[in-house]
C-alpha atoms as a PDB file:
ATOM      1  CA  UNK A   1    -117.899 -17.900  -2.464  1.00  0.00           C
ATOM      2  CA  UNK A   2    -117.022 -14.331  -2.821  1.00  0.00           C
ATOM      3  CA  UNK A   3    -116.969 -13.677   0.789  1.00  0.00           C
ATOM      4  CA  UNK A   4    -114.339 -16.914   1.155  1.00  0.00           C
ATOM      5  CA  UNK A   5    -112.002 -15.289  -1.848  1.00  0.00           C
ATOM      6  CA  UNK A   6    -112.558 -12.056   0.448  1.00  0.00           C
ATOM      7  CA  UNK A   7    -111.260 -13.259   3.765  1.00  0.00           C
ATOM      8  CA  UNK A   8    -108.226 -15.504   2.511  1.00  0.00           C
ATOM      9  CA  UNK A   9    -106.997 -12.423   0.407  1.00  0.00           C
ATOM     10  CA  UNK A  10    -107.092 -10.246   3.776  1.00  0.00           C
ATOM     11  CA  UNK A  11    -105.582 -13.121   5.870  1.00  0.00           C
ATOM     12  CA  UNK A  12    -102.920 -13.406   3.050  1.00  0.00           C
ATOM     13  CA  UNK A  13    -102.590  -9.707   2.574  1.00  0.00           C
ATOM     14  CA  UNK A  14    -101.676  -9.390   6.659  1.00  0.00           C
ATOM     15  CA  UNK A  15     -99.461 -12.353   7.068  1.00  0.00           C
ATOM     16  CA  UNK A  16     -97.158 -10.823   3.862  1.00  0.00           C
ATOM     17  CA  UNK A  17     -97.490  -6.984   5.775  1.00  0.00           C
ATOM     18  CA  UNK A  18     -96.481  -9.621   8.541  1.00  0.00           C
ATOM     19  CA  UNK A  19     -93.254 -11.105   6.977  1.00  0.00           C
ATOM     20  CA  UNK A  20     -92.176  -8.376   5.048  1.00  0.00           C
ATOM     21  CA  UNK A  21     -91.668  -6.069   8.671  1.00  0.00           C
ATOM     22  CA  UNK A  22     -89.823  -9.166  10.170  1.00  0.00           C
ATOM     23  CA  UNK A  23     -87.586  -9.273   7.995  1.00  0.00           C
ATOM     24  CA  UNK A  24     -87.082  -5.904   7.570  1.00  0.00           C
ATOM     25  CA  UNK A  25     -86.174  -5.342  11.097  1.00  0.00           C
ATOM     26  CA  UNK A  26     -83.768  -8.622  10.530  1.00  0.00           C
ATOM     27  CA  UNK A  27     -81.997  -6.761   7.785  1.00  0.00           C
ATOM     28  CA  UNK A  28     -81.624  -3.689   9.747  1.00  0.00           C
ATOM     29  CA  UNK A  29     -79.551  -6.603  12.105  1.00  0.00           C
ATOM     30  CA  UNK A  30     -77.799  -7.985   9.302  1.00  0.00           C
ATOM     31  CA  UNK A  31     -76.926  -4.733   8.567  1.00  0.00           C
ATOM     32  CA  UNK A  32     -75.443  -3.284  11.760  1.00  0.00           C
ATOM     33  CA  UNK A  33     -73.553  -6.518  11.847  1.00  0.00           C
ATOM     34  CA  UNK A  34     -72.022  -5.864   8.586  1.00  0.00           C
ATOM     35  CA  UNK A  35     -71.275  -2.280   9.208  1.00  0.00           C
ATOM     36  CA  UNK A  36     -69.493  -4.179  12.878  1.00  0.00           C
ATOM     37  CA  UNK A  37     -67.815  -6.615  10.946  1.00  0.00           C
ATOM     38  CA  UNK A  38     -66.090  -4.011   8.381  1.00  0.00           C
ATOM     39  CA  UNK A  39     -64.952  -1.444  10.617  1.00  0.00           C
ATOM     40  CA  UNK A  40     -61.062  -1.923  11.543  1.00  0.00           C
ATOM     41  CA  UNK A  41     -61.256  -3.192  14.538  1.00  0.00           C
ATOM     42  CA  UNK A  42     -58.097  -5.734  15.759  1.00  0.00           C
ATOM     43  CA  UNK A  43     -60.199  -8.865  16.849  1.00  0.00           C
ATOM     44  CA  UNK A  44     -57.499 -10.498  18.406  1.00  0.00           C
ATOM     45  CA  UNK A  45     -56.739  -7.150  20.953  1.00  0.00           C
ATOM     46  CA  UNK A  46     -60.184  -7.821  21.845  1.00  0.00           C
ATOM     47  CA  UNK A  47     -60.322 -10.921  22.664  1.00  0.00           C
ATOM     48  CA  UNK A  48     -60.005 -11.482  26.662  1.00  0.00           C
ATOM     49  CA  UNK A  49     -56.618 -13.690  27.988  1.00  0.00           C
ATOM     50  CA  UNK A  50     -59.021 -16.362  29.099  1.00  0.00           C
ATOM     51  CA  UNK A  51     -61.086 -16.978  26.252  1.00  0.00           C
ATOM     52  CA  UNK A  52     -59.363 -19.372  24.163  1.00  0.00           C
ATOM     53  CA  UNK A  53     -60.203 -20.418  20.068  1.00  0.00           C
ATOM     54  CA  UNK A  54     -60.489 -23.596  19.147  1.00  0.00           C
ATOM     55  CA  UNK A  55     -57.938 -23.145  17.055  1.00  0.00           C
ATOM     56  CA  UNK A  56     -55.474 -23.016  20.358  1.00  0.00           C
ATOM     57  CA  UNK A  57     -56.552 -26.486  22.043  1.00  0.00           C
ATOM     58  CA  UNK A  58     -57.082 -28.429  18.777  1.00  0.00           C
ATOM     59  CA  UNK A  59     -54.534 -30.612  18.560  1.00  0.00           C
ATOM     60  CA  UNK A  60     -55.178 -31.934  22.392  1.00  0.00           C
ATOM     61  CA  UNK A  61     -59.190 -31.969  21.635  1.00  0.00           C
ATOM     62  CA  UNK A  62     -58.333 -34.313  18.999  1.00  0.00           C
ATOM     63  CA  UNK A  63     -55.883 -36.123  21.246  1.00  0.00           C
ATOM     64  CA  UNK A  64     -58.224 -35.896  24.079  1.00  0.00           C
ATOM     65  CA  UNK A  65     -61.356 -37.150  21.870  1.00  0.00           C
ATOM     66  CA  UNK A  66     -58.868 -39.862  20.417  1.00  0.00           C
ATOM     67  CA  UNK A  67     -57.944 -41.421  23.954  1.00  0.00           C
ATOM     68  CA  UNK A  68     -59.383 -40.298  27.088  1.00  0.00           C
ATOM     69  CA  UNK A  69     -63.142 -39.166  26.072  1.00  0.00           C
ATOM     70  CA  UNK A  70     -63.728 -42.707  25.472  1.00  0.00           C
ATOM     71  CA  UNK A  71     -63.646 -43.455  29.549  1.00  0.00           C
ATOM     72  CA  UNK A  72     -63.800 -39.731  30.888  1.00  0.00           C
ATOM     73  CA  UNK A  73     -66.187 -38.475  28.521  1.00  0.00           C
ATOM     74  CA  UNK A  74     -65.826 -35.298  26.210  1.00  0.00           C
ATOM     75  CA  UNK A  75     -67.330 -33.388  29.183  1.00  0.00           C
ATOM     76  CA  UNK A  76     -64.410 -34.906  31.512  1.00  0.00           C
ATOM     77  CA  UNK A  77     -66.576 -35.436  33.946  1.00  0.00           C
ATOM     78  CA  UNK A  78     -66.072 -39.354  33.822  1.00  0.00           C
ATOM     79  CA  UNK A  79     -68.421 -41.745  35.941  1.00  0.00           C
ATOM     80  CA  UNK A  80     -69.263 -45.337  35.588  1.00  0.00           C
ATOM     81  CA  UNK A  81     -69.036 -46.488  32.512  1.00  0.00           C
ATOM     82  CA  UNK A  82     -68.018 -49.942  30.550  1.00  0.00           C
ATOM     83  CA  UNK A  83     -64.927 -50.114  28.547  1.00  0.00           C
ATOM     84  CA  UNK A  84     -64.268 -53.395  26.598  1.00  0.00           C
ATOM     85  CA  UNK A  85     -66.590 -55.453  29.138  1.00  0.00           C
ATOM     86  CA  UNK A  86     -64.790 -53.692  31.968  1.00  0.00           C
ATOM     87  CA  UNK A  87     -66.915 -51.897  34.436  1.00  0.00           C
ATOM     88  CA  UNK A  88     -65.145 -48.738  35.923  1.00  0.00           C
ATOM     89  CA  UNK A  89     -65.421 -44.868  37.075  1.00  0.00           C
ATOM     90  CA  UNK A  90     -62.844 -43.263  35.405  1.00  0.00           C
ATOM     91  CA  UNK A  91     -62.095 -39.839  37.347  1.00  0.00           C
ATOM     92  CA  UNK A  92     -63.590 -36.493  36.805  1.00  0.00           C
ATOM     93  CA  UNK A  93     -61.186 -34.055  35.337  1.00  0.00           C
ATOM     94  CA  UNK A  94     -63.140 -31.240  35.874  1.00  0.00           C
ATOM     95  CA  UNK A  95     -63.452 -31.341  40.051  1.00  0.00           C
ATOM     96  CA  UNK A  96     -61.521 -28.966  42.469  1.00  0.00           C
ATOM     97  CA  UNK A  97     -59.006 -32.000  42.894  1.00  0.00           C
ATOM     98  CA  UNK A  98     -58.280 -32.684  39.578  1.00  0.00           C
ATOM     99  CA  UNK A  99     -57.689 -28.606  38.600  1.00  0.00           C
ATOM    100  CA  UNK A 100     -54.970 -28.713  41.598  1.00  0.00           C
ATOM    101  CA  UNK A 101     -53.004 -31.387  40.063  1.00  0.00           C
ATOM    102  CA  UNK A 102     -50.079 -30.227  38.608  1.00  0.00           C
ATOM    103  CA  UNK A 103     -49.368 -30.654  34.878  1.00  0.00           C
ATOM    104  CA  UNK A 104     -46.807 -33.062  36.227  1.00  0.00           C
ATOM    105  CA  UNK A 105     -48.545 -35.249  37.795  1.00  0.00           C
ATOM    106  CA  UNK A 106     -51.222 -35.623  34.888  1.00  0.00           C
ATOM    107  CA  UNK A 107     -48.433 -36.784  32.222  1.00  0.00           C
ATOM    108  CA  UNK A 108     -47.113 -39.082  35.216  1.00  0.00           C
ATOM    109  CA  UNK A 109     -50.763 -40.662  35.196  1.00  0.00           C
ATOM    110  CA  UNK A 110     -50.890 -40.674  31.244  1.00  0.00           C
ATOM    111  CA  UNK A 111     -47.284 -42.289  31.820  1.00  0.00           C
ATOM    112  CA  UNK A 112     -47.471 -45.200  34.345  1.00  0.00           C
ATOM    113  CA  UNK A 113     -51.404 -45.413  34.158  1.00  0.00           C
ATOM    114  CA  UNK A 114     -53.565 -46.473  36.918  1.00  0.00           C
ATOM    115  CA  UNK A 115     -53.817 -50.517  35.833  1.00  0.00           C
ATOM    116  CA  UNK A 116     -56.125 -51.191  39.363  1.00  0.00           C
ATOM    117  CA  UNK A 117     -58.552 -48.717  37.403  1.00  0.00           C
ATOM    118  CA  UNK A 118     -58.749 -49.246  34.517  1.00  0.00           C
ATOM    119  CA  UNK A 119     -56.057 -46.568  33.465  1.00  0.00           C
ATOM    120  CA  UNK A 120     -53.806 -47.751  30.431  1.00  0.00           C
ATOM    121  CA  UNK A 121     -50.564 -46.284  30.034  1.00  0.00           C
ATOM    122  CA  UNK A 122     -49.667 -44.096  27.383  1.00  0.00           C
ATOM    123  CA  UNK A 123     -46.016 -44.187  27.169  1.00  0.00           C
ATOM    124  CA  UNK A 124     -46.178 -45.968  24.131  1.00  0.00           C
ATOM    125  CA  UNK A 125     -48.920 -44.211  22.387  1.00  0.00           C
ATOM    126  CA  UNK A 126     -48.400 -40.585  22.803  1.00  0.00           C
ATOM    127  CA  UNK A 127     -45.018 -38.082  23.188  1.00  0.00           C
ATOM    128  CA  UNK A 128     -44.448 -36.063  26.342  1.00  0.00           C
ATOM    129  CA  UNK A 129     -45.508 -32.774  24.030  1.00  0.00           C
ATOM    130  CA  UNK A 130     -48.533 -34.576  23.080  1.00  0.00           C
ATOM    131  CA  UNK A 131     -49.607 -35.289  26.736  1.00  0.00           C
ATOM    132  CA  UNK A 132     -48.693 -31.721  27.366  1.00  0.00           C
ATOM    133  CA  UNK A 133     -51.407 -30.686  24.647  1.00  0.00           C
ATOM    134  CA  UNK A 134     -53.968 -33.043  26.260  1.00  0.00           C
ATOM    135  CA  UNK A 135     -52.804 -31.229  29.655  1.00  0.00           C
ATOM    136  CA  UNK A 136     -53.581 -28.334  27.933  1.00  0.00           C
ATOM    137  CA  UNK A 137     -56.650 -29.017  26.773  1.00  0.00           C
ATOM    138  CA  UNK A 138     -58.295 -30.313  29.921  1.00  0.00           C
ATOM    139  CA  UNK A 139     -56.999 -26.878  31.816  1.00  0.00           C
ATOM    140  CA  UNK A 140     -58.766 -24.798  29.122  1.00  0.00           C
ATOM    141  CA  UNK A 141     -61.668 -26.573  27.674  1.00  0.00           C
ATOM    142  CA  UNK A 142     -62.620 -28.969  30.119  1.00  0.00           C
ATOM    143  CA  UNK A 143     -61.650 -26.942  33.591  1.00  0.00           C
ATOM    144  CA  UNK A 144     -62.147 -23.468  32.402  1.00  0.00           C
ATOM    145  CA  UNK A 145     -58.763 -22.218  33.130  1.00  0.00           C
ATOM    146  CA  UNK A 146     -56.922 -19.068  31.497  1.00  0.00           C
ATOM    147  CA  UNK A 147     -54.245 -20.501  29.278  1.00  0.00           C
ATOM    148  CA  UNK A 148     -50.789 -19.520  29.456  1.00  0.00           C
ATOM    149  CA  UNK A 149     -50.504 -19.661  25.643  1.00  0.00           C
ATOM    150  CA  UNK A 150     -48.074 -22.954  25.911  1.00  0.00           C
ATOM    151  CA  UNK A 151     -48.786 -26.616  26.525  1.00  0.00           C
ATOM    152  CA  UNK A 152     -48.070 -26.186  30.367  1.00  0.00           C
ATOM    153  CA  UNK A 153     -50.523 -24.422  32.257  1.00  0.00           C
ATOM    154  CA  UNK A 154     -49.182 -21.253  34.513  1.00  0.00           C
ATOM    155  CA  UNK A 155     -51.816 -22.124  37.433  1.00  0.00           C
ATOM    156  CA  UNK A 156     -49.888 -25.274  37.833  1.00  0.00           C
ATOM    157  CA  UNK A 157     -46.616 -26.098  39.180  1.00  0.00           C
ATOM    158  CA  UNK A 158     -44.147 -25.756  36.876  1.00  0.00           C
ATOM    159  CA  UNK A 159     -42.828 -28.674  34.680  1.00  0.00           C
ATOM    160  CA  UNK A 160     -39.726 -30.163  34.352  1.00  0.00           C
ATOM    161  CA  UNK A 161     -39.143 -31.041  30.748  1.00  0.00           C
ATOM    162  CA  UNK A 162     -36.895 -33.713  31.363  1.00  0.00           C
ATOM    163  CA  UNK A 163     -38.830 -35.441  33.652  1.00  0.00           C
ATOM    164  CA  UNK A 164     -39.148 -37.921  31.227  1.00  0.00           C
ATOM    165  CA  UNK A 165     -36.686 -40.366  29.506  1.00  0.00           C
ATOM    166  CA  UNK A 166     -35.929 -40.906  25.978  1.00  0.00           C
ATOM    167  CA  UNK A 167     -38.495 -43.429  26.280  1.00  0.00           C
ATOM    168  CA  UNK A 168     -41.322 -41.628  28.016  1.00  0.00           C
ATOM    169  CA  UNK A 169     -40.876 -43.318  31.185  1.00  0.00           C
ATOM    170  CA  UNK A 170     -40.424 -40.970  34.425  1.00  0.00           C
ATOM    171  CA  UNK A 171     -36.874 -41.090  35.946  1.00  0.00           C
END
């Protein structure tokens, strides 16, 4: 019984040895995080033109997530799926094709939809500066494009604001 009492006190004895050097060395990383995170360093500066925060695309994430991940997934890489008893195969946003569209010719598809597909119009549902933010959102999230800092992407062609009517209808 002795020798039992022996032997678990040794095995206990090396597996605290054991956790008290792990977590030593993860304090020493805890610590030359903190000693990172304090020093006055402009975070923004750093950050490259192409990486974007969530912060930046939220509002068309949410839009996005709202009305198009539904059919094109949150990936935006679409494929068959069944919407409302409807069979379809909504288009993938992220393809070569799709990141040579213009940002025009996205919010003309959000506008008149694609009713042969499956595509509902938006007209009535979102503002131009709305689908703009979606726009935006695909480019950066979905396609991996460097954002221009605005709801029109500067890889594209450039937009013409008033290619819409008061309504949201193209001209």
């Amino acid at each position: 019984m002795t020798k039992l009492f022996v032997c678990l006190f040794a095995i206990f004895g090396c597996l605290l040895i054991y956790a008290c050097n792990n977590g030593a060395s993860s304090n020493n990383s805890t610590n030359i995080v903190v000693t990172n995170t304090t020093s006055p360093v402009n975070t923004s500066t750093v950050r490259p033109e192409s990486t974007v925060s969530n912060d930046d695309v939220a509002t068309g994430r949410e839009l996005y997530n709202k009305n198009c991940a539904n059919c094109h997934k949150e990936t935006g890489e679409g494929g068959p799926t069944v919407v409302d008893g409807r069979k379809m195969k909504p288009d993938n946003l992220t393809d070569a094709r799709r990141t040579k569209m213009t940002d025009d010719k996205y919010i003309e598809t959000m506008v008149k939809g694609i009713p042969d597909e499956g595509m509902p119009s938006y007209k009535d549902k979102l503002s131009e500066a709305e689908m703009r933010e979606v726009v935006r959102y695909i480019r950066v999230a979905l396609q991996k494009q460097s954002d221009s800092g605005g709801a029109s992407n500067s890889n594209a062609a450039p937009s013409n604001a008033s290619s819409l009517s008061a309504n949201g209808s193209p001209k």
